[in-house]
N, C-alpha and C. Protein backbone atom coordinates (compact mmCIF):
# COMPACT_ATOMS: atom_id res chain seq x y z
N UNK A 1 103.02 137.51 108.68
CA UNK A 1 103.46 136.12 108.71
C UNK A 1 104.56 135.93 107.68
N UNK A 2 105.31 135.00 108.03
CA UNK A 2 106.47 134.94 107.15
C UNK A 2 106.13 134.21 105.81
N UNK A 3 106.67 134.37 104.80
CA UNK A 3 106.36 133.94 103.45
C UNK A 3 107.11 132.37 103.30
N UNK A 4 107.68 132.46 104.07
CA UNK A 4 108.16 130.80 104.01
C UNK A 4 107.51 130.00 103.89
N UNK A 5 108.05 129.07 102.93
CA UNK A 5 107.41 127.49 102.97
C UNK A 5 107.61 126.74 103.95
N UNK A 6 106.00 126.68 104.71
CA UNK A 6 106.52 125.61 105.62
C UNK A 6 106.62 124.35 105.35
N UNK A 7 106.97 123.12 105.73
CA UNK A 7 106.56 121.89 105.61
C UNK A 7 107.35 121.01 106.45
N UNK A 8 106.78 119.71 107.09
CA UNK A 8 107.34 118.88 107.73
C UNK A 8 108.49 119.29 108.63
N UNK A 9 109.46 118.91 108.04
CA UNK A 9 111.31 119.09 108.00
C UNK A 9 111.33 120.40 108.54
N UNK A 10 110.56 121.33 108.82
CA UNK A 10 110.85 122.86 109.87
C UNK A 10 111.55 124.13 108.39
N UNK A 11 111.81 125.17 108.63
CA UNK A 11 112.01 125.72 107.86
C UNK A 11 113.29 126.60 107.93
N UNK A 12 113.22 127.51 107.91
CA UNK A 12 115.00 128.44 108.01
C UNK A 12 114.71 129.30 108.19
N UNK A 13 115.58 130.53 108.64
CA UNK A 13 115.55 131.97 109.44
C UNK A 13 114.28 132.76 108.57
N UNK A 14 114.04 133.77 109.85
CA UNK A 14 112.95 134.72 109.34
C UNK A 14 113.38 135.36 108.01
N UNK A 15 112.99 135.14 106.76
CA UNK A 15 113.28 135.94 105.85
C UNK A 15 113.25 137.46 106.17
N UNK A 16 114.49 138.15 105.37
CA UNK A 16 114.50 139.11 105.86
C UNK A 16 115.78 139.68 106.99
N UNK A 17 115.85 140.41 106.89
CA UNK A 17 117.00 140.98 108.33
C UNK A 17 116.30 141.07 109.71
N UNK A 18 117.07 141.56 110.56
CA UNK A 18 115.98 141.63 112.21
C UNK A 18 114.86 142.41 112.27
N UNK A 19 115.15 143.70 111.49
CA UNK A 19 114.14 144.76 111.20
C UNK A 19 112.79 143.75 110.52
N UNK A 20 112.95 143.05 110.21
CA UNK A 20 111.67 142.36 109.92
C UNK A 20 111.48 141.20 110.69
N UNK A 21 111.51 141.15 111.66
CA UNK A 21 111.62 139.91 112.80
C UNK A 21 110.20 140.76 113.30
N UNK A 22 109.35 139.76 113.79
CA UNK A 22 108.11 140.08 114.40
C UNK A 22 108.46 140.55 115.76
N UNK A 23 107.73 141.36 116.62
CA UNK A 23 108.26 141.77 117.63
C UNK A 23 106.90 140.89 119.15
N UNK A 24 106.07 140.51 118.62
CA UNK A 24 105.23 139.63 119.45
C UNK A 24 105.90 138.81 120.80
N UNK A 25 105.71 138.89 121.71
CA UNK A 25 106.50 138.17 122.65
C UNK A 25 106.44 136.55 122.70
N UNK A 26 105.81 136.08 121.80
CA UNK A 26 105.53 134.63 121.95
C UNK A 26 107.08 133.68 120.63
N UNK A 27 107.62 134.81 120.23
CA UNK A 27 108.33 134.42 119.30
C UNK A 27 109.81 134.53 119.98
N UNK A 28 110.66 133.47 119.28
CA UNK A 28 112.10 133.40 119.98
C UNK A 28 112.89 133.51 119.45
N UNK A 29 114.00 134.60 119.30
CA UNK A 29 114.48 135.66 118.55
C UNK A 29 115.79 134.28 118.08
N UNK A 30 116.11 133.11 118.99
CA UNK A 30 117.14 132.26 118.14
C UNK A 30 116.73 131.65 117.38
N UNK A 31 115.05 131.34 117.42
CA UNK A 31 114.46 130.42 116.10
C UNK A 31 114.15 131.15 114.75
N UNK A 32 113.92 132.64 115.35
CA UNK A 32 114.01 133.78 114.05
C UNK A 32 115.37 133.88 113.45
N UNK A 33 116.35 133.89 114.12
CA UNK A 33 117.65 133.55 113.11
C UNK A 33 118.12 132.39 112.84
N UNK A 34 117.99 130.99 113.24
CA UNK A 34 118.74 129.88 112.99
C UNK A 34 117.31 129.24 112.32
N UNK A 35 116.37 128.97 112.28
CA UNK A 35 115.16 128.71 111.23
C UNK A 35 114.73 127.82 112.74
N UNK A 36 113.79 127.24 112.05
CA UNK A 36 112.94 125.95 113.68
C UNK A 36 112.58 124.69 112.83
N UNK A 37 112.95 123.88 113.46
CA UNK A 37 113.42 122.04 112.74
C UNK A 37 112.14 121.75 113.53
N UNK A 38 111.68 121.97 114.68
CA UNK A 38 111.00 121.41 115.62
C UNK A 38 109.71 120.94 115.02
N UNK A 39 109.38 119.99 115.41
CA UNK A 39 107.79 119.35 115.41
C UNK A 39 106.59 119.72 115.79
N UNK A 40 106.16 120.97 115.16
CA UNK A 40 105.19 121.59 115.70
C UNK A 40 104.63 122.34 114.58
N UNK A 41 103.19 122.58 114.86
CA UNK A 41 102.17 122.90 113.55
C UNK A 41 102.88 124.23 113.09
N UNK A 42 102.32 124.55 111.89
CA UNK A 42 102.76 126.18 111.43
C UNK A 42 102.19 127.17 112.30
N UNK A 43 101.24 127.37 112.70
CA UNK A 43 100.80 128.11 113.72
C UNK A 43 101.70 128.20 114.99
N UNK A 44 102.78 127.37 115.35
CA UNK A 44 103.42 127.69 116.38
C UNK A 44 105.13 127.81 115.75
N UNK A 45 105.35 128.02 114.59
CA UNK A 45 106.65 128.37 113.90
C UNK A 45 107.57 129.49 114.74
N UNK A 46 108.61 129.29 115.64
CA UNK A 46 109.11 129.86 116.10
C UNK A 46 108.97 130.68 117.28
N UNK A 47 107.73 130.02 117.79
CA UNK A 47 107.71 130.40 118.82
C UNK A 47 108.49 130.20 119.84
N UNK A 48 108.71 130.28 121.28
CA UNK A 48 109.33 129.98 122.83
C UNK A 48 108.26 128.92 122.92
N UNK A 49 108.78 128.19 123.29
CA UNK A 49 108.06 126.78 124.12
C UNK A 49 107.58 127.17 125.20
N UNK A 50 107.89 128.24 125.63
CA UNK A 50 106.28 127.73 126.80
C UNK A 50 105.95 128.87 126.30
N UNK A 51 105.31 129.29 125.09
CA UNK A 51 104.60 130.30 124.54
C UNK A 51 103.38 129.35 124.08
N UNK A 52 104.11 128.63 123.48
CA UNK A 52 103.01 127.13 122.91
C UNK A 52 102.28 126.43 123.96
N UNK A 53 102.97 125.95 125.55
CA UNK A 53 102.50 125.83 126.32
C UNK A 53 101.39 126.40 126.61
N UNK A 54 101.75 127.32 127.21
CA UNK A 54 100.38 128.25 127.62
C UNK A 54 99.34 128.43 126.73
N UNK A 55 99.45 128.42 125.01
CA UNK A 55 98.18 128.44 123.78
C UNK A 55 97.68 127.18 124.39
N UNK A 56 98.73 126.33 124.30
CA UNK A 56 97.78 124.91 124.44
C UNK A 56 97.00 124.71 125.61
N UNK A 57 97.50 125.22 126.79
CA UNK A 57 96.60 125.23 128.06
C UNK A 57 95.52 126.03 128.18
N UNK A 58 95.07 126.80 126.81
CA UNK A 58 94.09 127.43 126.63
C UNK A 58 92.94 127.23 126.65
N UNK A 59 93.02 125.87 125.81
CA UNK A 59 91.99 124.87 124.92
C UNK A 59 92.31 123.74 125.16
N UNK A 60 93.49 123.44 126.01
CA UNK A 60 93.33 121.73 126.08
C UNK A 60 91.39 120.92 126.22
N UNK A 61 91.54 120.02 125.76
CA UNK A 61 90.21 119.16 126.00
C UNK A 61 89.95 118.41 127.32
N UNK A 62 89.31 118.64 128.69
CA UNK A 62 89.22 117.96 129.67
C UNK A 62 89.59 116.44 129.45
N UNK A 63 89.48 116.45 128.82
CA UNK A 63 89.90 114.19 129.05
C UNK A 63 91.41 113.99 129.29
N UNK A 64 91.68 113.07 130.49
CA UNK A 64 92.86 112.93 130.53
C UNK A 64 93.46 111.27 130.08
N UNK A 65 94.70 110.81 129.85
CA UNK A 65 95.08 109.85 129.38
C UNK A 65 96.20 108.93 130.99
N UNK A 66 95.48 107.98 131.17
CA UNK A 66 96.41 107.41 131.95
C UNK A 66 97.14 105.98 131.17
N UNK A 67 98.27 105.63 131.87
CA UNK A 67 98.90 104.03 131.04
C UNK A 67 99.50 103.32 132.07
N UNK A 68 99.45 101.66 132.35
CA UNK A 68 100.01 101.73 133.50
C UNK A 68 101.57 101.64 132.70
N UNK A 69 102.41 101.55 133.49
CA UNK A 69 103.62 100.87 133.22
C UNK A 69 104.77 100.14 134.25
N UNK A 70 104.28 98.91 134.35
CA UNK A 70 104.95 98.26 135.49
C UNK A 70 105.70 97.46 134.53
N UNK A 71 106.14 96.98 133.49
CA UNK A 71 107.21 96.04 132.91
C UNK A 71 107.86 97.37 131.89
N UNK A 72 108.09 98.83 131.93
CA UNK A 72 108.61 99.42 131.06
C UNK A 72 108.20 99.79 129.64
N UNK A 73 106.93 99.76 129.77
CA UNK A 73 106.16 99.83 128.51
C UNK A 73 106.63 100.85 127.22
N UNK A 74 106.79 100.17 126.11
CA UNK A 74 107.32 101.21 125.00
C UNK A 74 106.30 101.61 124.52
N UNK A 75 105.17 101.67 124.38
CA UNK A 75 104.36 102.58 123.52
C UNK A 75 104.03 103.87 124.28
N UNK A 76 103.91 103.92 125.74
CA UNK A 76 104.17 105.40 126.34
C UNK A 76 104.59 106.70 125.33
N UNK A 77 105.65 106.67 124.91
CA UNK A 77 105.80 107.89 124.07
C UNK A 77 105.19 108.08 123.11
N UNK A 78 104.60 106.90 122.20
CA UNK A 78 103.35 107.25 121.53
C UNK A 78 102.13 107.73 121.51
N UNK A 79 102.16 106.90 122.90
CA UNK A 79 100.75 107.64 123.21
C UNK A 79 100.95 109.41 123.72
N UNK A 80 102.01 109.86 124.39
CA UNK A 80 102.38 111.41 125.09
C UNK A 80 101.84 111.97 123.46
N UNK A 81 102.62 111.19 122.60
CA UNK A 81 102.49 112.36 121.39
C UNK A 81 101.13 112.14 120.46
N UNK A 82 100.37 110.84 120.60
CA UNK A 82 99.11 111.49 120.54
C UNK A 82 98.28 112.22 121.30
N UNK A 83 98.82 111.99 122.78
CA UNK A 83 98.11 113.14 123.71
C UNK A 83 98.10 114.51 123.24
N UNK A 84 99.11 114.24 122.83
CA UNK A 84 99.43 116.44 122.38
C UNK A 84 98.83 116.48 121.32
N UNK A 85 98.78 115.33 120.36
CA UNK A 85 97.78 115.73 118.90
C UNK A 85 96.30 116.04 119.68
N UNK A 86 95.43 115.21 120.29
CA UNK A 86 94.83 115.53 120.53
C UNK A 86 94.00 116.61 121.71
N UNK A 87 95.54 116.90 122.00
CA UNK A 87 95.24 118.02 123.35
C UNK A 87 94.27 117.80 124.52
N UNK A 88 95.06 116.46 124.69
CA UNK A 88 94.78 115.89 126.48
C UNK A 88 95.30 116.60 127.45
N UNK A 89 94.52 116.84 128.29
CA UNK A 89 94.81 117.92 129.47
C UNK A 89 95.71 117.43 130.15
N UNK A 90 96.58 115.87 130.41
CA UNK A 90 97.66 115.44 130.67
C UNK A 90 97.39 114.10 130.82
N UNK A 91 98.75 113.24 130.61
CA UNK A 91 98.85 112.31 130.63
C UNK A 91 99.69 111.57 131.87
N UNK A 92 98.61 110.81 132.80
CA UNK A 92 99.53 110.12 133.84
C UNK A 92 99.64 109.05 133.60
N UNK A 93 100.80 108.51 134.30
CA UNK A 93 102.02 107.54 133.74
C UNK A 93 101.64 106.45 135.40
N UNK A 94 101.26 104.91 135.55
CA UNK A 94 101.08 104.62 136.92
C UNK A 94 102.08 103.69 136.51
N UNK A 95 102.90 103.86 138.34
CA UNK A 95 104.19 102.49 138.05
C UNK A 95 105.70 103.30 137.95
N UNK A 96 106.35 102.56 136.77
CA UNK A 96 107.59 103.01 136.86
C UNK A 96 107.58 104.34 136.43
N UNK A 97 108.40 105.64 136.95
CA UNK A 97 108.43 106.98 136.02
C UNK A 97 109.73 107.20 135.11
N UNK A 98 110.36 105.55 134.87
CA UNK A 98 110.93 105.81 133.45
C UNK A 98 110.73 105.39 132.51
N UNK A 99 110.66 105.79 131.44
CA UNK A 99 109.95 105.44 130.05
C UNK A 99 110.71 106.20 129.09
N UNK A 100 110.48 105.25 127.89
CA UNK A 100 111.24 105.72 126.72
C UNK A 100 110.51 106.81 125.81
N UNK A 101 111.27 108.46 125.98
CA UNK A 101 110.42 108.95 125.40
C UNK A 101 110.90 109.55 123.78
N UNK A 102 111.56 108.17 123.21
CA UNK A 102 112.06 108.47 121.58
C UNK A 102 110.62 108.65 120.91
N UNK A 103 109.89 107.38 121.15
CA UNK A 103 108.01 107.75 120.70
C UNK A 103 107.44 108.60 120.37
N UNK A 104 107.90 109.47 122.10
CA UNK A 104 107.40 111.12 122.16
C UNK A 104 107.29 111.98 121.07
N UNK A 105 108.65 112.04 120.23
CA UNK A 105 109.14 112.78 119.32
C UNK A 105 108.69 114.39 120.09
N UNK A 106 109.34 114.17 121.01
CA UNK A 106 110.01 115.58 122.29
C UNK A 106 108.30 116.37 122.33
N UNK A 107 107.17 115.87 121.94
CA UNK A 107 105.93 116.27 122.34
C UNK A 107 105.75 116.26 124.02
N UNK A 108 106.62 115.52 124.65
CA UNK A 108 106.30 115.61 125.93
C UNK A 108 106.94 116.83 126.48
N UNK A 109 107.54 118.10 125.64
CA UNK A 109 107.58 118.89 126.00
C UNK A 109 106.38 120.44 126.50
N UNK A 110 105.57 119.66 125.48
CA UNK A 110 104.36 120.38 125.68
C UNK A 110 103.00 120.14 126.19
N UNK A 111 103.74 118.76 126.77
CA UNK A 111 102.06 117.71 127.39
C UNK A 111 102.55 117.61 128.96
N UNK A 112 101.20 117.90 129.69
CA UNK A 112 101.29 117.99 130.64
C UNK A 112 101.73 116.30 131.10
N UNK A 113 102.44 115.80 132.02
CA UNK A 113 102.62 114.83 132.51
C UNK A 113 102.90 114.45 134.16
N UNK A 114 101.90 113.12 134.56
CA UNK A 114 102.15 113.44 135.80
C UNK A 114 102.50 112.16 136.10
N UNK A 115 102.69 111.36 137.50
CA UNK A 115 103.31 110.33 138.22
C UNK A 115 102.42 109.79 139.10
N UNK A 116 102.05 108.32 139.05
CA UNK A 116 101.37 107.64 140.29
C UNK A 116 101.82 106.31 140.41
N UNK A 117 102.42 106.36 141.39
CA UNK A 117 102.74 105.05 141.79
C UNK A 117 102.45 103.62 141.71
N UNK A 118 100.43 104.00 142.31
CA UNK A 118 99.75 102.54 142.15
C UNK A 118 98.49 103.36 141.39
N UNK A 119 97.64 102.30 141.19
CA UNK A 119 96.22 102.46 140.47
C UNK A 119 95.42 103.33 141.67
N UNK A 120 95.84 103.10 143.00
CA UNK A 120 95.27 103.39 143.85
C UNK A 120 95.19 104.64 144.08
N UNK A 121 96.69 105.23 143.74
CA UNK A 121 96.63 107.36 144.06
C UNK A 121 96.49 107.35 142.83
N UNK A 122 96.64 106.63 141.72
CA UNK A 122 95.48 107.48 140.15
C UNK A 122 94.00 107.45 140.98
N UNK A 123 93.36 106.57 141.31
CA UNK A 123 92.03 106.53 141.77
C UNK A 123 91.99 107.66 142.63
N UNK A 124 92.73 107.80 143.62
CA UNK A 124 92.39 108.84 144.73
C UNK A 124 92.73 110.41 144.01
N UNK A 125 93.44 110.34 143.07
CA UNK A 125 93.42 111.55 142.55
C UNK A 125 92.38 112.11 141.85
N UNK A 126 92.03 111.12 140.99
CA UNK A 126 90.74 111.52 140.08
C UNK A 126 89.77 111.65 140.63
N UNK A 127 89.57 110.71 142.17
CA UNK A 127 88.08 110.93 143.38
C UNK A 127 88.44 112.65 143.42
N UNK A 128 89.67 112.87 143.93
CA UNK A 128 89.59 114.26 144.24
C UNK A 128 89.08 115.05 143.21
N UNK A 129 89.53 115.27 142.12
CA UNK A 129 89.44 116.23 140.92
C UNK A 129 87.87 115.51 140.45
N UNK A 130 87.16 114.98 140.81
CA UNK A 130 85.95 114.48 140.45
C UNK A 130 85.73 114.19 138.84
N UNK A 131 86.46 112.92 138.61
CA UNK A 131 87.01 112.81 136.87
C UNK A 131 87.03 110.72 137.63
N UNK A 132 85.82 110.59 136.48
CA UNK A 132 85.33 109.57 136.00
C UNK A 132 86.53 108.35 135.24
N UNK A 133 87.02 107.74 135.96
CA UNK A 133 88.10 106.55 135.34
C UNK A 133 87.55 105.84 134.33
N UNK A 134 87.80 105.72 133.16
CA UNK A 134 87.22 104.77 132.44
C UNK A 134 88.20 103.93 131.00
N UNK A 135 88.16 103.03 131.93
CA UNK A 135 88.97 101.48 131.40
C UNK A 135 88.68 101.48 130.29
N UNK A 136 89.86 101.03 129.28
CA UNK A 136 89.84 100.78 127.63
C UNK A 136 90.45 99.35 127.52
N UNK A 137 89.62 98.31 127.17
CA UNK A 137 90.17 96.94 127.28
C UNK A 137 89.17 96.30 126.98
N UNK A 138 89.62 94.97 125.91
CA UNK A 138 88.06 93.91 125.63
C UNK A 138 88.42 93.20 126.65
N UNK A 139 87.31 92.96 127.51
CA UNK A 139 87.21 91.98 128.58
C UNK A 139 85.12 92.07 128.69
N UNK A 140 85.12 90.65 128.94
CA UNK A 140 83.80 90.70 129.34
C UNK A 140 82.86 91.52 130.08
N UNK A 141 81.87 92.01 129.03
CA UNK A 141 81.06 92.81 129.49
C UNK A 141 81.41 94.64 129.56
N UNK A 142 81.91 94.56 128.07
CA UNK A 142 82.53 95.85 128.32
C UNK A 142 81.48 96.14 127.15
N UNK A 143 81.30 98.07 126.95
CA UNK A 143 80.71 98.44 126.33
C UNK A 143 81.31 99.12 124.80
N UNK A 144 80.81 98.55 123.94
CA UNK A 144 81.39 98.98 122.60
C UNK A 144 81.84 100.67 122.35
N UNK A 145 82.88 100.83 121.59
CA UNK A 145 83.37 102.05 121.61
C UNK A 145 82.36 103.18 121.03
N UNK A 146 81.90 102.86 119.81
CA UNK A 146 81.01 102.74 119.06
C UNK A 146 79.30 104.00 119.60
N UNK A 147 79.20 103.04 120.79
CA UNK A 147 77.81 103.50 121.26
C UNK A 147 78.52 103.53 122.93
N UNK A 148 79.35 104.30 123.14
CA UNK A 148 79.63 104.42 124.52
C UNK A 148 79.60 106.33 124.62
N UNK A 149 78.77 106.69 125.82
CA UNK A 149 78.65 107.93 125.33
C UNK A 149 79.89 108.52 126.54
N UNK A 150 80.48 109.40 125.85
CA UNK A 150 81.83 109.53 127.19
C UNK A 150 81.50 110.78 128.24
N UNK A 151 81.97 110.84 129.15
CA UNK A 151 81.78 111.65 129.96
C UNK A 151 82.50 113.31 129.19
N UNK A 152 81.97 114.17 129.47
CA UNK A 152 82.59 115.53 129.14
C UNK A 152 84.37 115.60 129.97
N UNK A 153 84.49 115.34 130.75
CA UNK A 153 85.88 115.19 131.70
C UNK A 153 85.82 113.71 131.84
N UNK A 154 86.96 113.07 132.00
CA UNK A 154 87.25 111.88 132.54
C UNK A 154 88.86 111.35 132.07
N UNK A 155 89.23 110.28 132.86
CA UNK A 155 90.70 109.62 132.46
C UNK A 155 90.25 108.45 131.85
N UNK A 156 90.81 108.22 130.54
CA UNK A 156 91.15 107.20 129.62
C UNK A 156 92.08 106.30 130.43
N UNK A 157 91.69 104.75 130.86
CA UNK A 157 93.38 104.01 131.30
C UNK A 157 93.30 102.98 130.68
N UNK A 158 94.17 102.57 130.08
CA UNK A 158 95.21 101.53 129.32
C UNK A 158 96.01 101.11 130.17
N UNK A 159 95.84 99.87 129.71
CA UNK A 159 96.73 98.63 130.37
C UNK A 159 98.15 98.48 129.04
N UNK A 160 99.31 98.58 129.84
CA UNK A 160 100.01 97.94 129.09
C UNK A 160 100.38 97.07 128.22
N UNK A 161 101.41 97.00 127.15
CA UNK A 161 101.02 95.98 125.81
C UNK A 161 101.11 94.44 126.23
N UNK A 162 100.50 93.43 125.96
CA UNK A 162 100.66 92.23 126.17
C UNK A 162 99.83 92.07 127.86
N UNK A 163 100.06 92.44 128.88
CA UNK A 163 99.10 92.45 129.87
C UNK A 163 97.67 92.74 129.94
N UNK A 164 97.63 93.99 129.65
CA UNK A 164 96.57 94.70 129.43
C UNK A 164 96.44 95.80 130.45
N UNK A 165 94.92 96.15 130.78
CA UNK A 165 94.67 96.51 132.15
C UNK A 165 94.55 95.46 133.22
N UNK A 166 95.42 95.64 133.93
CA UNK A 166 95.45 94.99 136.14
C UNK A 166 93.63 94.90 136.36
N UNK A 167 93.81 94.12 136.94
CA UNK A 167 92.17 93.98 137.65
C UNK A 167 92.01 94.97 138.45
N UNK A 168 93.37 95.41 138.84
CA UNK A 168 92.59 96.42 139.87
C UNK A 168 92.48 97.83 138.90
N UNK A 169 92.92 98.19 138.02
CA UNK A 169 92.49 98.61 137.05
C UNK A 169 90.63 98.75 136.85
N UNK A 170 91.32 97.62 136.73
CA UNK A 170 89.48 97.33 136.33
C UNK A 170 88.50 97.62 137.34
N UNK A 171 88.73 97.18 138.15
CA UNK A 171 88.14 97.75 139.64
C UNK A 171 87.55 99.08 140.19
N UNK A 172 88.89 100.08 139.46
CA UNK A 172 88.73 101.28 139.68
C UNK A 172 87.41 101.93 138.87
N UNK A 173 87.49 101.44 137.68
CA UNK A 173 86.86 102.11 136.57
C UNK A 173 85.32 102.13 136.39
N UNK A 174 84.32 103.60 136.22
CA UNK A 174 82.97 103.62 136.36
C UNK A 174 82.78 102.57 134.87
N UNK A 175 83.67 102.89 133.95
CA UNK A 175 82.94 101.91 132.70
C UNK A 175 84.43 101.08 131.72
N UNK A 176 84.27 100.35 131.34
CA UNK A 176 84.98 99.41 130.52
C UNK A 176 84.35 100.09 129.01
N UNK A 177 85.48 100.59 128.50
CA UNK A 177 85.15 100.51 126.72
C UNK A 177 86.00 99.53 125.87
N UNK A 178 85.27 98.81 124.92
CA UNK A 178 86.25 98.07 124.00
C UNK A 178 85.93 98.57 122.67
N UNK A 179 87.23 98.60 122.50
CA UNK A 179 87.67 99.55 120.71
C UNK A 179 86.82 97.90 120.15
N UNK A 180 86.03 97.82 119.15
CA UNK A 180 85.46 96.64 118.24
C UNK A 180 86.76 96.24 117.12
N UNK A 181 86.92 94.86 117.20
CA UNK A 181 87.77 94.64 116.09
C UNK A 181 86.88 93.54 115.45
N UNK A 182 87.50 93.45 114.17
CA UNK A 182 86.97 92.20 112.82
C UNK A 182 87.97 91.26 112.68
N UNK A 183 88.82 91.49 113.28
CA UNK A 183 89.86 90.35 112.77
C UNK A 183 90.18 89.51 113.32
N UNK A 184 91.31 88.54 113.18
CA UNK A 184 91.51 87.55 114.05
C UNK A 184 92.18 87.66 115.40
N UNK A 185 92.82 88.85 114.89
CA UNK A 185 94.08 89.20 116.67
C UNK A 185 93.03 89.43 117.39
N UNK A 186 93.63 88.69 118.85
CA UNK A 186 92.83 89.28 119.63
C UNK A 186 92.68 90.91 120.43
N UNK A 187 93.63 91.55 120.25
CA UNK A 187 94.01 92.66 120.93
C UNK A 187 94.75 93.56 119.73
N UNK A 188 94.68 95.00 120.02
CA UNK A 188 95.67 95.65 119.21
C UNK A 188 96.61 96.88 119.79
N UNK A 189 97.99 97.28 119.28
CA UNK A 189 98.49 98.15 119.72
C UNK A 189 98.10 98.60 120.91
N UNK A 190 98.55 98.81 122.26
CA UNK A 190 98.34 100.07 123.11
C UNK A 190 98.39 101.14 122.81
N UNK A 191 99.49 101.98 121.90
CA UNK A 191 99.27 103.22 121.26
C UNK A 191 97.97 103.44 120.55
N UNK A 192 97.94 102.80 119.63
CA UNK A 192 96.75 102.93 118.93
C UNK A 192 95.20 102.81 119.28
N UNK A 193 95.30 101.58 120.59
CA UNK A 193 93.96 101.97 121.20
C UNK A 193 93.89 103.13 121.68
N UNK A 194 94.81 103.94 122.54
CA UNK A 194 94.98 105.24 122.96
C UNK A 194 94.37 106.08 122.29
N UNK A 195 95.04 106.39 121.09
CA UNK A 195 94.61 107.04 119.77
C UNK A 195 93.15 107.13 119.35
N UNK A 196 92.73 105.80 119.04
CA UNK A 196 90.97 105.93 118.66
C UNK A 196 90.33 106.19 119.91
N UNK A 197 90.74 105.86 120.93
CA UNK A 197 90.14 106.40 121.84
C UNK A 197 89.72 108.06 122.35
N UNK A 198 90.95 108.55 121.79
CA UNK A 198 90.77 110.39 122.19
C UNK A 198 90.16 110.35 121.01
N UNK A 199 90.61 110.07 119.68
CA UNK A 199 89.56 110.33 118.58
C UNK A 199 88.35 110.41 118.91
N UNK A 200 87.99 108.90 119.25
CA UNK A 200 86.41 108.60 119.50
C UNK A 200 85.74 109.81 120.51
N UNK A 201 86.47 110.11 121.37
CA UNK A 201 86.35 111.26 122.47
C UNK A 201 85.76 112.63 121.58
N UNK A 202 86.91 113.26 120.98
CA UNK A 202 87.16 114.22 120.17
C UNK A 202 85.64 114.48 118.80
N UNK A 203 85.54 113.11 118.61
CA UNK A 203 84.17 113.23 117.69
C UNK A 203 82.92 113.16 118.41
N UNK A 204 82.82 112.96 119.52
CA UNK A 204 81.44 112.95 120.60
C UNK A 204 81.38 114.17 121.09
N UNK A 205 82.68 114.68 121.63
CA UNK A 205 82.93 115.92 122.55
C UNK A 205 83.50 117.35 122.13
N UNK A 206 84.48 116.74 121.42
CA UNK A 206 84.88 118.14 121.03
C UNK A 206 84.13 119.16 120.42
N UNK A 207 84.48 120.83 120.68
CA UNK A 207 83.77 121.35 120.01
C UNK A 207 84.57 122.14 118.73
């Protein structure tokens, strides 16, 4: 392993001349000479991107992340790039398939991502793949995050910021979870419900 300091900000060429360049195929001989800026743990320092791909499709965590986005929703790229923190097996996008992915911080290079039009082919997709929809939204009669026990596989869906989840959203879904708040807002972030949500996932399920 290279003696470099890693941190944040990426680091600089393989110390050393080529003769000391690792010869592993997962490594990419322009990030061994020009250093790697990229956003990615030390464990994947210079690797080829779809070298990282494929680690990550190793171990991704069955839960998947859906969002709708019918008014252009900006927290989308936040959420892609907590998907990849938490290594969601992919994140589908229902509605428009353009979105701003500055959020991302280019994590959507390594997160699986897919496209559905209406709530209706998310539903028919997940009937197929036999993966449990389950709605994240305070609305009456939903079950606290808290004491909600999650399925081993299933899709997380979020309603867009200020809307929420669509009724038919709601419709789709075997269970309603609401993140608990103390405060006065009534609602918080879409990214961030996203977020405690795979958390909350990640501390029930993960191993």
């Amino acid at each position: 392993m290279s003696t470099h300091e890693f941190s944040t900000s990426g680091v600089g060429p393989w110390p050393g001349g080529r003769d000391d360049w690792p010869t592993d195929e997962q490594y990419d001989p322009e990030l061994l000479e020009r250093g790697d800026t990229r956003n990615v743990i030390d464990r994947y320092r210079y690797w080829r991107m779809e070298a990282i791909v494929a680690d990550l499709d190793a171990h991704r965590h069955p839960f998947h992340v859906a969002i709708e986005n019918w008014q252009h929703d900006m927290n989308i790229g936040s959420i892609v790039r907590s998907a990849n923190a938490f290594a969601a097996d992919t994140v589908h996008i229902v509605g428009r398939r353009r979105w701003n992915k500055r959020g991302a911080m280019v994590t959507d290079r390594y997160q699986h991502v897919m496209y559905h039009e209406t709530v209706a082919d998310l539903a028919g997709w997940a009937m197929a793949e036999g993966l449990p929809i389950i709605t994240v939204d305070n609305v009456p009669g939903c079950v606290p995050i808290e004491t909600f026990e999650w399925p081993e596989a299933c899709i997380m869906l979020f309603g867009q910021e200020g809307p929420g989840v669509t009724e038919e959203a709601t419709k789709v879904a075997t269970a309603i979870v609401e993140i608990t708040q103390y405060g006065s807002t009534r609602s918080i972030n879409a990214s961030a419900a996203a977020a405690i949500a795979m958390y909350s996932w990640v501390t029930r399920r993960g191993k």
